[in-house]
Protein backbone atom coordinates (compact mmCIF):
# COMPACT_ATOMS: atom_id res chain seq x y z
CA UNK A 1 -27.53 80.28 2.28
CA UNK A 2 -29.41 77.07 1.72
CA UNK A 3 -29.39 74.08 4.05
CA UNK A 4 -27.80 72.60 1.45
CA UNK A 5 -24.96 75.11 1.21
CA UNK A 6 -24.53 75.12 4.88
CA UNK A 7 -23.87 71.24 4.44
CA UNK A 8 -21.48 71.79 2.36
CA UNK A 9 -19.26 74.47 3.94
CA UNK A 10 -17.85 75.57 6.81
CA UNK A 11 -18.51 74.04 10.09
CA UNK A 12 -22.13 72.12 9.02
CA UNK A 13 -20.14 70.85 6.03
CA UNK A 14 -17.58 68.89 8.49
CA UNK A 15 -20.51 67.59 10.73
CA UNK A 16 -22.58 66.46 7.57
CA UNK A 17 -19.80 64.64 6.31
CA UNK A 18 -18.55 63.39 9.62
CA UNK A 19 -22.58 62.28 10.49
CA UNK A 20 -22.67 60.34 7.39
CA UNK A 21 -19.29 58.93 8.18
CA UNK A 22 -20.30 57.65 11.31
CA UNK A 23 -23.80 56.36 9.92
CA UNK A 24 -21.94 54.43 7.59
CA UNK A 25 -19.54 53.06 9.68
CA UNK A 26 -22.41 51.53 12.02
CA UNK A 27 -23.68 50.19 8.85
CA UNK A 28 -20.21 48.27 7.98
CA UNK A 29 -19.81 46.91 11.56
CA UNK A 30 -23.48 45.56 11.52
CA UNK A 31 -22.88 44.01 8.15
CA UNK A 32 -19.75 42.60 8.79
CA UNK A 33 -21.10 40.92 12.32
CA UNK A 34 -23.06 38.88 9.98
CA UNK A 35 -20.52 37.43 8.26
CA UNK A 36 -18.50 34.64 9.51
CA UNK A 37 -15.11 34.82 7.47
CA UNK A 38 -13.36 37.52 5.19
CA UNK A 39 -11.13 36.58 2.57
CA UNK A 40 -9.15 38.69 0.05
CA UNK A 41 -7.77 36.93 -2.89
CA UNK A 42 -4.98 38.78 -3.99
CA UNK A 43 -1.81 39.00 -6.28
CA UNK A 44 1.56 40.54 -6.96
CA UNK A 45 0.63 40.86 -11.04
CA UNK A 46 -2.17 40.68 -13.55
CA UNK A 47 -3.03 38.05 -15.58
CA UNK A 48 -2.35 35.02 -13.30
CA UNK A 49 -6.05 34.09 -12.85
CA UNK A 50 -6.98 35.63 -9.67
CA UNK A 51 -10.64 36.19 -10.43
CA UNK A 52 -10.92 32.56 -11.82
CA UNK A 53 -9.39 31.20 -8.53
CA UNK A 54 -11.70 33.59 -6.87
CA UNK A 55 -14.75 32.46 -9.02
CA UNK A 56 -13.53 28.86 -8.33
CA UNK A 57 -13.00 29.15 -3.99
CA UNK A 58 -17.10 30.85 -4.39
CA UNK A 59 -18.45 28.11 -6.27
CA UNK A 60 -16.60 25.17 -4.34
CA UNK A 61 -17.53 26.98 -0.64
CA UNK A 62 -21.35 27.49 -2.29
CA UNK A 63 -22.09 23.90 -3.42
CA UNK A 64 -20.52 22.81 -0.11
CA UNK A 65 -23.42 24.21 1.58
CA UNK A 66 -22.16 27.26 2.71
CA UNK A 67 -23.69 30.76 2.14
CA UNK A 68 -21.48 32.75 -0.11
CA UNK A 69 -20.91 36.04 -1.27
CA UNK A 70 -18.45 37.07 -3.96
CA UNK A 71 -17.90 40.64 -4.18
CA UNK A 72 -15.04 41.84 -6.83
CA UNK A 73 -13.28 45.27 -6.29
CA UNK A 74 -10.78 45.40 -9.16
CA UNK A 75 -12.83 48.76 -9.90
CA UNK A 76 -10.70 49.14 -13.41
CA UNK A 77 -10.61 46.15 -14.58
CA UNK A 78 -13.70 44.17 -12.94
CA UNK A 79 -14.47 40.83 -14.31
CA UNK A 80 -16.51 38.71 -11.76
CA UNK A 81 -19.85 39.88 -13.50
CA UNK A 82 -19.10 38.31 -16.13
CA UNK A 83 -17.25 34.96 -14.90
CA UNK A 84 -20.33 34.49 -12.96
CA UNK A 85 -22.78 35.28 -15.76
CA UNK A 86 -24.15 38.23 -14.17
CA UNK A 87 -26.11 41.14 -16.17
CA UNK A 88 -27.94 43.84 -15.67
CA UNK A 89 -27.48 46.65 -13.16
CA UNK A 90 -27.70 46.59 -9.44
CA UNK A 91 -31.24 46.68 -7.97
CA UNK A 92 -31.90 49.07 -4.53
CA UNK A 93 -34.08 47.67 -1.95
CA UNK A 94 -37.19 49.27 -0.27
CA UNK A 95 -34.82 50.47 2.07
CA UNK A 96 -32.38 51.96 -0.04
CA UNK A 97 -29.99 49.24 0.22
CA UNK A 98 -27.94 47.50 -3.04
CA UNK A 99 -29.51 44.11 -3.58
CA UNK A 100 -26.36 41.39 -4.43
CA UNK A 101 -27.23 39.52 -7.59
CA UNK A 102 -28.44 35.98 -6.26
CA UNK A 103 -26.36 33.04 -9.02
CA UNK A 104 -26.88 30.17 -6.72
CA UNK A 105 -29.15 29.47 -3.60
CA UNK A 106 -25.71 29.79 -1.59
CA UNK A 107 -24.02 32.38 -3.56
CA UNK A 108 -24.70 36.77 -3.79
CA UNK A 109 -22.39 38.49 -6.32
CA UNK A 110 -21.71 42.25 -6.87
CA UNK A 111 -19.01 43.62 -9.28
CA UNK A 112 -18.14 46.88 -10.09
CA UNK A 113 -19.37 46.15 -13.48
CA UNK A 114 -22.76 45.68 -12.55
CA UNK A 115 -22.81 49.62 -11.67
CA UNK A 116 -22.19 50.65 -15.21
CA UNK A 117 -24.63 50.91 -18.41
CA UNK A 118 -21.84 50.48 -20.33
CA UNK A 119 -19.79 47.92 -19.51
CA UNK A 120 -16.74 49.54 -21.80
CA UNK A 121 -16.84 52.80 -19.65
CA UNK A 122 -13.82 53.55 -18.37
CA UNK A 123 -13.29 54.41 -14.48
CA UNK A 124 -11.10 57.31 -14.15
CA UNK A 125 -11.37 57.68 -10.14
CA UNK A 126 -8.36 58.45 -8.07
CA UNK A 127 -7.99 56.87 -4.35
CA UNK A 128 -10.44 58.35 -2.27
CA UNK A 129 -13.81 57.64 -4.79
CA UNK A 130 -12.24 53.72 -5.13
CA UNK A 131 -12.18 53.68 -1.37
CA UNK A 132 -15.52 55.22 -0.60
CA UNK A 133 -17.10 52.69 -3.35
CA UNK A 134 -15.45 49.84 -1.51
CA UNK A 135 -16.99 51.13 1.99
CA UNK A 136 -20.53 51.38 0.11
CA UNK A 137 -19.63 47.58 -1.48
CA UNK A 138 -19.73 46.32 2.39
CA UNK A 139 -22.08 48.97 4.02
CA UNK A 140 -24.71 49.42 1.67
CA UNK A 141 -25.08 45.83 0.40
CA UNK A 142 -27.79 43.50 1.88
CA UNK A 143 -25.21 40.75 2.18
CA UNK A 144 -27.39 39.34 4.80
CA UNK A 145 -25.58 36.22 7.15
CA UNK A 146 -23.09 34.75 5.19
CA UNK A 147 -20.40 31.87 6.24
CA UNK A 148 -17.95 33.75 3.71
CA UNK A 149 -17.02 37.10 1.96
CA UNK A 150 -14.53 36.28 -0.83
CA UNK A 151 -13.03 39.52 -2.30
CA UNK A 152 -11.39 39.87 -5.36
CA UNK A 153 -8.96 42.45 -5.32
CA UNK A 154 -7.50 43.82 -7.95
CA UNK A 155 -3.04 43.27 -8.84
CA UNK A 156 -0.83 45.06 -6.92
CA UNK A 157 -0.46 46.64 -3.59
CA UNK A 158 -2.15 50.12 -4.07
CA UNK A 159 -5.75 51.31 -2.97
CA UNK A 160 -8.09 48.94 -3.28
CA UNK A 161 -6.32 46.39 -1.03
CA UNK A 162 -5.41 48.96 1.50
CA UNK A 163 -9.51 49.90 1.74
CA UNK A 164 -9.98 46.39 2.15
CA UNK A 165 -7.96 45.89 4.88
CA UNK A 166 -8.75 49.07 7.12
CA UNK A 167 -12.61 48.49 6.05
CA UNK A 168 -12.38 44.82 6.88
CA UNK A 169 -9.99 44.44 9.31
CA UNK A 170 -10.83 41.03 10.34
CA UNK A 171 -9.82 40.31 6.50
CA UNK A 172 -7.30 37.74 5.76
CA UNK A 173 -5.51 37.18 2.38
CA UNK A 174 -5.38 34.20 -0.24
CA UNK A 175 -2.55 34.99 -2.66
CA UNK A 176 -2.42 33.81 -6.02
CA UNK A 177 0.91 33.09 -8.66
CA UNK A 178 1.88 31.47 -11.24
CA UNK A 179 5.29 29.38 -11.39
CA UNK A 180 7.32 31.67 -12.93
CA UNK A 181 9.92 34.07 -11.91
CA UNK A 182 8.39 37.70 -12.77
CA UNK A 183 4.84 36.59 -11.13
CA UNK A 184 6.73 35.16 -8.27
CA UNK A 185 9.04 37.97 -7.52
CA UNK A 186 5.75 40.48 -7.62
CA UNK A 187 3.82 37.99 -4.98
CA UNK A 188 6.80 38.48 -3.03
CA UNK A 189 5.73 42.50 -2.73
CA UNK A 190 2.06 41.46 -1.93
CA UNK A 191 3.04 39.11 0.81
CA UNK A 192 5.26 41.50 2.29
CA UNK A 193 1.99 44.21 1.80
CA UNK A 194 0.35 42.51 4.20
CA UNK A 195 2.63 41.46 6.69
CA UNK A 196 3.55 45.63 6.70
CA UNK A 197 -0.54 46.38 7.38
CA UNK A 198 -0.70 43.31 9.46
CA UNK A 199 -3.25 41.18 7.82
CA UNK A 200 -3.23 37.98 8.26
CA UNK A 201 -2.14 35.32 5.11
CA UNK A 202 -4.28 32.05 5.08
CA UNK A 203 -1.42 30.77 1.91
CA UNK A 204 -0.41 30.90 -1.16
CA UNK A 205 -2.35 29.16 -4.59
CA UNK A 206 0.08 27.88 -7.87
CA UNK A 207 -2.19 28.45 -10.32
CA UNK A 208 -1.26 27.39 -14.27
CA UNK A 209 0.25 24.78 -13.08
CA UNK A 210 1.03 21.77 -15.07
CA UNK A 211 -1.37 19.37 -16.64
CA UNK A 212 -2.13 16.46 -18.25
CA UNK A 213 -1.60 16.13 -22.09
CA UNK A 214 -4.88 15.04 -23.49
CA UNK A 215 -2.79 13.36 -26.40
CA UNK A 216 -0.27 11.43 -24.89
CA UNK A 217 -0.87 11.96 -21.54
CA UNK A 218 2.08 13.15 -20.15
CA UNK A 219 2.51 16.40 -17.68
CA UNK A 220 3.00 19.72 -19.50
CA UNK A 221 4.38 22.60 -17.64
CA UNK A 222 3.69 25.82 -19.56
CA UNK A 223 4.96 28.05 -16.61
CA UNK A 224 7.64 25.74 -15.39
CA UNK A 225 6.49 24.28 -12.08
CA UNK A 226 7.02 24.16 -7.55
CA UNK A 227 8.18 27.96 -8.01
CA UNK A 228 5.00 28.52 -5.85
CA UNK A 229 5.72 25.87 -3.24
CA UNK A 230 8.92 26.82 -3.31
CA UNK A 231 8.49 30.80 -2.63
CA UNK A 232 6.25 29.46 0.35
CA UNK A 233 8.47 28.05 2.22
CA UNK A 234 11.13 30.78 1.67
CA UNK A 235 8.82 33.04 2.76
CA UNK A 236 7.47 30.72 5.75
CA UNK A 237 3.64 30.51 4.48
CA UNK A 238 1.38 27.40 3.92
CA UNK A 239 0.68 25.96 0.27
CA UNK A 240 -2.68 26.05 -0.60
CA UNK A 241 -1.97 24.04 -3.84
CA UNK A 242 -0.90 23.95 -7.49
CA UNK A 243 -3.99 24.51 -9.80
CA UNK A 244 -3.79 23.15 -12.93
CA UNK A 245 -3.83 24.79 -16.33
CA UNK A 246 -7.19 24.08 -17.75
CA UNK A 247 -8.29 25.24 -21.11
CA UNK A 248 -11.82 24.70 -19.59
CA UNK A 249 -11.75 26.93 -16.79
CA UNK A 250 -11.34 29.64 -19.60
CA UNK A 251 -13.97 28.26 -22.14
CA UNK A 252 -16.72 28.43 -18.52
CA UNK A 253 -15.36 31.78 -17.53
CA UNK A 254 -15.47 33.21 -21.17
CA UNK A 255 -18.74 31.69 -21.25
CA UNK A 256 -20.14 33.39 -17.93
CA UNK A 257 -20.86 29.74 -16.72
CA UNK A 258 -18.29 29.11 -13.74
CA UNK A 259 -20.75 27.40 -11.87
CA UNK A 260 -20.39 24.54 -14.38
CA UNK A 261 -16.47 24.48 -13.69
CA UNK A 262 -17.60 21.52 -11.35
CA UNK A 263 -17.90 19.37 -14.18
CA UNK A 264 -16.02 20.99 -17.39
CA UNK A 265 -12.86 21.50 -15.08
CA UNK A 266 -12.62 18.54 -12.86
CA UNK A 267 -9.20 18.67 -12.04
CA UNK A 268 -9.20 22.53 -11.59
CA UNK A 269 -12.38 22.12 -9.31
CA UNK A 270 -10.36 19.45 -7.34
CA UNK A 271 -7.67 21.30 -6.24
CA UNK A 272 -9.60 24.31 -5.38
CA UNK A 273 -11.85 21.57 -2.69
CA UNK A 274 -8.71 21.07 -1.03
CA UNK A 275 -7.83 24.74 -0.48
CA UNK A 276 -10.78 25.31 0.40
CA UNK A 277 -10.43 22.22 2.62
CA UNK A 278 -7.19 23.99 4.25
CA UNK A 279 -9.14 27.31 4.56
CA UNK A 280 -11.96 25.93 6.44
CA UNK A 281 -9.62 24.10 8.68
CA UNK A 282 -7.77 27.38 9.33
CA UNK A 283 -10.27 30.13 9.86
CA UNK A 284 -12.10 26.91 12.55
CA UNK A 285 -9.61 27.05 14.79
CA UNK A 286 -10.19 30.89 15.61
């Protein structure tokens, strides 16, 4: 038998596995001591702009003058890479470490996506490979010090938030709906998710919410409107704020520029300052 084989059965199997276990998880707690703040954006459904809030909270904390890193585990259906403009795979330091793509002085990215040569390839992982990728995303990434982790999780309440919070247990959560009633009665099950695990909710974001007509000028609701407020205070959370809809934001995500959503989506980028306002103001106190 090798010294290979003997890794990977019996008794040296366990203690290679449990060795490397252990090495990594000295490697998450050193990484994670050098950043400030953890914050999962989540949400009960797809399609309610979750990675554009994300994208947005990154870019607002980043030009604020804080270091940023925006790391997206929706492993299935990752979309930050391209949001941000990102291409390209991954580089690995001298030391065998993932090097985060650099978009702004402030502001590291790393996406699922940018593991792939082909960007169409389809994932088929069950839970244990998501959560072990999600480990690696915080272990084996030279984050470096950083005033903020935002991570974009992917719909729902299955894996990937769950290896979020037991990786990251200092985490807290951001959710993210839209005004009406299906979205809302799915954000319900995510803020119940984490008040089960016991991870702390900063608030909860409108987003789609209604604008201003650039004809006539008048506010259009295309998701009705307050349901968000609303569910927050049934559900005893703080607002964050009703983002509204903004044809723009899409055009700069589409368009892999959301660093520009500072000036093509003003009021977008507004309301996302003042959550981030609250967030700051929150996560000072501790």
């Amino acid at each position: 038998m090798t010294e290979d084989q003997q890794h990977k059965s019996g008794c040296g199997g366990s203690r290679g596995k449990s060795g490397a276990a252990d090495r990594q998880n000295v490697q998450i707690t050193g990484t994670l001591a050098k950043i400030r703040h953890k914050l999962i954006v989540m949400s009960g459904k797809g399609g309610v702009g979750k990675s554009s809030v994300s994208a947005g909270l990154a870019v607002t904390l980043a030009l604020t003058g804080y270091q940023v890193g925006l790391l997206d585990v929706d492993i299935h259906g990752p979309s930050l890479a391209g949001i941000m403009g990102v291409k390209g795979l991954l580089d690995i330091s001298a030391e065998n470490k993932v090097v985060a793509k650099q978009v702004h002085d402030n502001l590291k990215v790393v996406s699922m996506q940018s593991l792939m040569k082909d960007t169409d390839q389809a994932v088929i992982w069950r839970g244990p490979a998501k959560s072990g990728v999600i480990r690696q995303f915080v272990g084996d990434v030279m984050w470096g010090e950083l005033d903020f982790l935002i991570i974009d999780a992917p719909p729902g309440t299955g894996d990937e938030p769950l290896s979020v919070a037991q990786t990251i247990p200092e985490a807290k959560a951001v959710i993210v709906t839209t005004p009406q009633d299906v979205a809302l009665s799915d954000v319900r099950k995510s803020i119940n998710f984490c008040r089960v695990i016991n991870m702390e909710t900063l608030g909860l974001v409108e987003n789609m919410g209604p604008f201003e007509c650039p004809c006539c000028g008048k506010s259009v609701a295309l998701f009705k409107s307050g349901g968000g407020e609303v569910t927050a205070e049934k559900m005893k959370l703080p607002f964050l704020g009703t983002l509204p809809f903004d044809p723009n934001v899409v055009k700069a995500c589409d368009a892999g520029k959301a660093l520009s959503m500072t000036t093509t989506a003003p009021a977008f980028m507004a309301a996302v300052a003042q959550i981030v306002e609250k967030i700051i103001a929150t996560v000072s106190i501790e």
